[in-house]
Protein backbone atom coordinates (compact mmCIF):
# COMPACT_ATOMS: atom_id res chain seq x y z
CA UNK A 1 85.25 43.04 53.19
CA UNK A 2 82.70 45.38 54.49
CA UNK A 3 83.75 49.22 54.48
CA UNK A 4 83.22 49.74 58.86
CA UNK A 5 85.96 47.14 58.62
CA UNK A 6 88.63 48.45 57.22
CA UNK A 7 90.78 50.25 59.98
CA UNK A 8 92.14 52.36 56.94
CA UNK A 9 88.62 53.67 56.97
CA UNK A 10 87.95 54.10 60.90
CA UNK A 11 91.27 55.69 60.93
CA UNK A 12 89.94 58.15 58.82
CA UNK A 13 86.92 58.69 60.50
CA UNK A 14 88.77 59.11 63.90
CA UNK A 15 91.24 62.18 62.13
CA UNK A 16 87.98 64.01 60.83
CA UNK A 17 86.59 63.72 64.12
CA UNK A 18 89.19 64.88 65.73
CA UNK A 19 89.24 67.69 63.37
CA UNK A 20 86.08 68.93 63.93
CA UNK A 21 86.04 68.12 67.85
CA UNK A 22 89.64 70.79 67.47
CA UNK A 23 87.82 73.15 65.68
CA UNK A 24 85.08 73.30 68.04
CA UNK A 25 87.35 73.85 71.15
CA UNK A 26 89.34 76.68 69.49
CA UNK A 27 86.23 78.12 68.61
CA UNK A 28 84.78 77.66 71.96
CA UNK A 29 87.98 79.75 73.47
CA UNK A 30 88.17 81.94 70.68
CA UNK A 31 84.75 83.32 71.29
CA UNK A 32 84.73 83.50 75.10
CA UNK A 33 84.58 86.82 77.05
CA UNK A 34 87.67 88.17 77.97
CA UNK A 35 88.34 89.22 81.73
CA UNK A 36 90.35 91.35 82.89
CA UNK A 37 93.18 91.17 84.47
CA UNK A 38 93.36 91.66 88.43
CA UNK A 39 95.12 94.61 89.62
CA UNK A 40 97.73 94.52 91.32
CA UNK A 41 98.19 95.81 94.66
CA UNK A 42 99.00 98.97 95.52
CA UNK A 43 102.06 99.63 97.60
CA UNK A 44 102.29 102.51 99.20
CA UNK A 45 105.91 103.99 100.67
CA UNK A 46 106.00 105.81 103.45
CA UNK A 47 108.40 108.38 103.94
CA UNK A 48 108.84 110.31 107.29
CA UNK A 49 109.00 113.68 107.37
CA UNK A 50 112.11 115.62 108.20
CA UNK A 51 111.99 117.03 111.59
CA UNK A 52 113.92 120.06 113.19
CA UNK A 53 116.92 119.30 114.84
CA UNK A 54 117.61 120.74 118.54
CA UNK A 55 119.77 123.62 118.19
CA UNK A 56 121.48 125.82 121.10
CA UNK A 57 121.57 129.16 119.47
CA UNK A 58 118.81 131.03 117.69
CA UNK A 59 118.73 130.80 114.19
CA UNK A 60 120.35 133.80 112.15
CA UNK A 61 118.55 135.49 110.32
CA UNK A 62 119.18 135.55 105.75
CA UNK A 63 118.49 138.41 103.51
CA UNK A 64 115.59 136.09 102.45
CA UNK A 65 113.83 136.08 105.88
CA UNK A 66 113.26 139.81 105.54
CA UNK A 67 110.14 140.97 103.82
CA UNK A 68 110.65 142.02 100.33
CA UNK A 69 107.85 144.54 99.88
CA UNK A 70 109.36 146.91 102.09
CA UNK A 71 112.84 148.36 100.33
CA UNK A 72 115.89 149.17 102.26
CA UNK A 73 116.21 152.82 103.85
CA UNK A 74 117.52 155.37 101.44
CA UNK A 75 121.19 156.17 101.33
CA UNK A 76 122.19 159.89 103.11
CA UNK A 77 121.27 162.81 100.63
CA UNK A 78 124.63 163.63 98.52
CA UNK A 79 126.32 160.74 98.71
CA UNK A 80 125.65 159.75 95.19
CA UNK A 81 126.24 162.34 92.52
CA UNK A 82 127.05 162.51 88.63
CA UNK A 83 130.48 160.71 88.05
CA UNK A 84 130.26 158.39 91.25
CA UNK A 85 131.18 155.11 91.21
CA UNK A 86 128.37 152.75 92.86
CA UNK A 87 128.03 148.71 93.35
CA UNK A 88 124.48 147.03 93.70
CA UNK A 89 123.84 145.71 96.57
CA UNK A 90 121.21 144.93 99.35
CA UNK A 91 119.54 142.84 96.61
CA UNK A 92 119.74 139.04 98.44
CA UNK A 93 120.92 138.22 95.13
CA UNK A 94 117.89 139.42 92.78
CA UNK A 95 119.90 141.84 91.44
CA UNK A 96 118.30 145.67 90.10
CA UNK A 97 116.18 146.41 87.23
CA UNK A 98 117.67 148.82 84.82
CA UNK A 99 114.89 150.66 83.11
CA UNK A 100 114.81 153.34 79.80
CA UNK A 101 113.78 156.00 82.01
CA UNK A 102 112.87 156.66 85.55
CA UNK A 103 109.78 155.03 87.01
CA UNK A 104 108.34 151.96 88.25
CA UNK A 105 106.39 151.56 84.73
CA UNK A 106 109.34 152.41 82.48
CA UNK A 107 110.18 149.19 80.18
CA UNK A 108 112.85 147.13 82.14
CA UNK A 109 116.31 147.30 79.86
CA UNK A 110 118.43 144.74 81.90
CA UNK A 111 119.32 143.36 85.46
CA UNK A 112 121.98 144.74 87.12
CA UNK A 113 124.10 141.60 88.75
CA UNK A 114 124.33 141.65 92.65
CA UNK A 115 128.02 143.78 93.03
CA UNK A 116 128.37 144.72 89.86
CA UNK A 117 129.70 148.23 89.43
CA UNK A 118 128.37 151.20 87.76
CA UNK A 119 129.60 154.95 86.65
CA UNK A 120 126.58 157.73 87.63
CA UNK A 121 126.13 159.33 84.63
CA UNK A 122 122.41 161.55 85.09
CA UNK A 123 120.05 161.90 88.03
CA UNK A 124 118.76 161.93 90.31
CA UNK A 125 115.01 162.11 89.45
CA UNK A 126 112.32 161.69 92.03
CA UNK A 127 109.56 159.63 90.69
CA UNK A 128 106.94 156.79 92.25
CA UNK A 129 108.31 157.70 95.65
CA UNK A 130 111.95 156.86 94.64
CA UNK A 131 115.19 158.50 93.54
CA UNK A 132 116.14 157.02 90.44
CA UNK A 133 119.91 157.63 89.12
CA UNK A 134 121.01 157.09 85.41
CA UNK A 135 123.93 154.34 85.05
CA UNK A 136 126.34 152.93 82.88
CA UNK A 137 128.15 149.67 83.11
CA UNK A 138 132.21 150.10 84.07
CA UNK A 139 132.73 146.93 82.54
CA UNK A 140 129.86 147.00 79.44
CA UNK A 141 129.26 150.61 77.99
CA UNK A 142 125.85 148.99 76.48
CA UNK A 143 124.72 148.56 79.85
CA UNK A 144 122.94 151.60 81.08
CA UNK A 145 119.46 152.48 82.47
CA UNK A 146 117.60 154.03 85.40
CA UNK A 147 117.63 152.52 88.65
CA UNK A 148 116.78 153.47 91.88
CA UNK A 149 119.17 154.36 94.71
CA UNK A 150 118.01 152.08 97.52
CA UNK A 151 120.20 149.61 95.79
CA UNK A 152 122.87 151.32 95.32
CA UNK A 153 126.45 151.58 97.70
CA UNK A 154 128.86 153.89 97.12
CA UNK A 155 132.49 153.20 96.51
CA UNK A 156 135.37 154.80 97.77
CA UNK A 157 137.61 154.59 94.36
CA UNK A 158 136.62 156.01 91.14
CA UNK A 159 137.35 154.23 88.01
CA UNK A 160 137.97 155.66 84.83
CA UNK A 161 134.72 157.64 82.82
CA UNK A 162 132.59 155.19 80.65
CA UNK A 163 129.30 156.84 78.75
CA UNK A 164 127.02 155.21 76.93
């Protein structure tokens, strides 16, 4: 029998064929250029923008709405004196620097809370175009600086000496 014959052999011949026609397409999309996905499209959200509602009275106006470059007037001359009992206030919530000594450049110690309460202990020194009072905390005897009176309220009942 003559080898082209044999199906044995064309079988043969037809898997190494195949084998290299396989090879040749993974090759083929082995080595082709990538692309690059296409973006997506963008969606874009609008949102509307909150408008003002009618209202029938003026609006009030907050401790914020005021300018804060301009401080509140100065209390009357004598009301605060050595062994008064004061409360910050007027601050809109900021509260008052405490400094070590009186003056706007003086190293900031603490901030006095908005109504907290404070014993006069020294003062009143007039420096940078303010009067500046020496405190102590009536709650916190560590708590004591310079501040200046423009923040300061008077209260009616004294509480018991603290110093520092």
């Amino acid at each position: 029998m003559k080898p082209w014959r044999d199906p044995l052999i064309w079988l043969a011949a037809i898997f190494i064929a195949g084998g290299f026609l396989g090879g040749a397409v993974l090759i083929a999309r082995l080595t082709r250029p990538v692309h690059a996905p296409r973006p997506l499209p963008a969606v874009l959200t609008v949102i509307p923008a909150p408008t003002a509602s009618p209202t029938s009275a003026a609006p009030t106006p907050t401790p914020t709405d005021t300018p804060t470059a301009l401080p509140p007037p100065q209390p009357q001359s004598g009301v605060i004196k050595i062994g008064a009992t004061v409360q910050v206030r007027g601050t809109g919530g900021d509260g008052l620097r405490f400094r070590t000594e009186p003056g706007l450049k003086a190293p900031i110690v603490f901030l006095g809370r908005e109504n907290e309460v404070f014993r006069v202990i020294d003062g009143p020194v007039e420096k940078d175009g303010y009067t500046w009072w020496k405190m102590v905390s009536v709650k916190d005897k560590k708590r004591f600086g310079w501040a200046v009176s423009n923040y300061l309220a008077l209260l009616a009942t004294p509480t018991p000496n603290v110093s520092p």
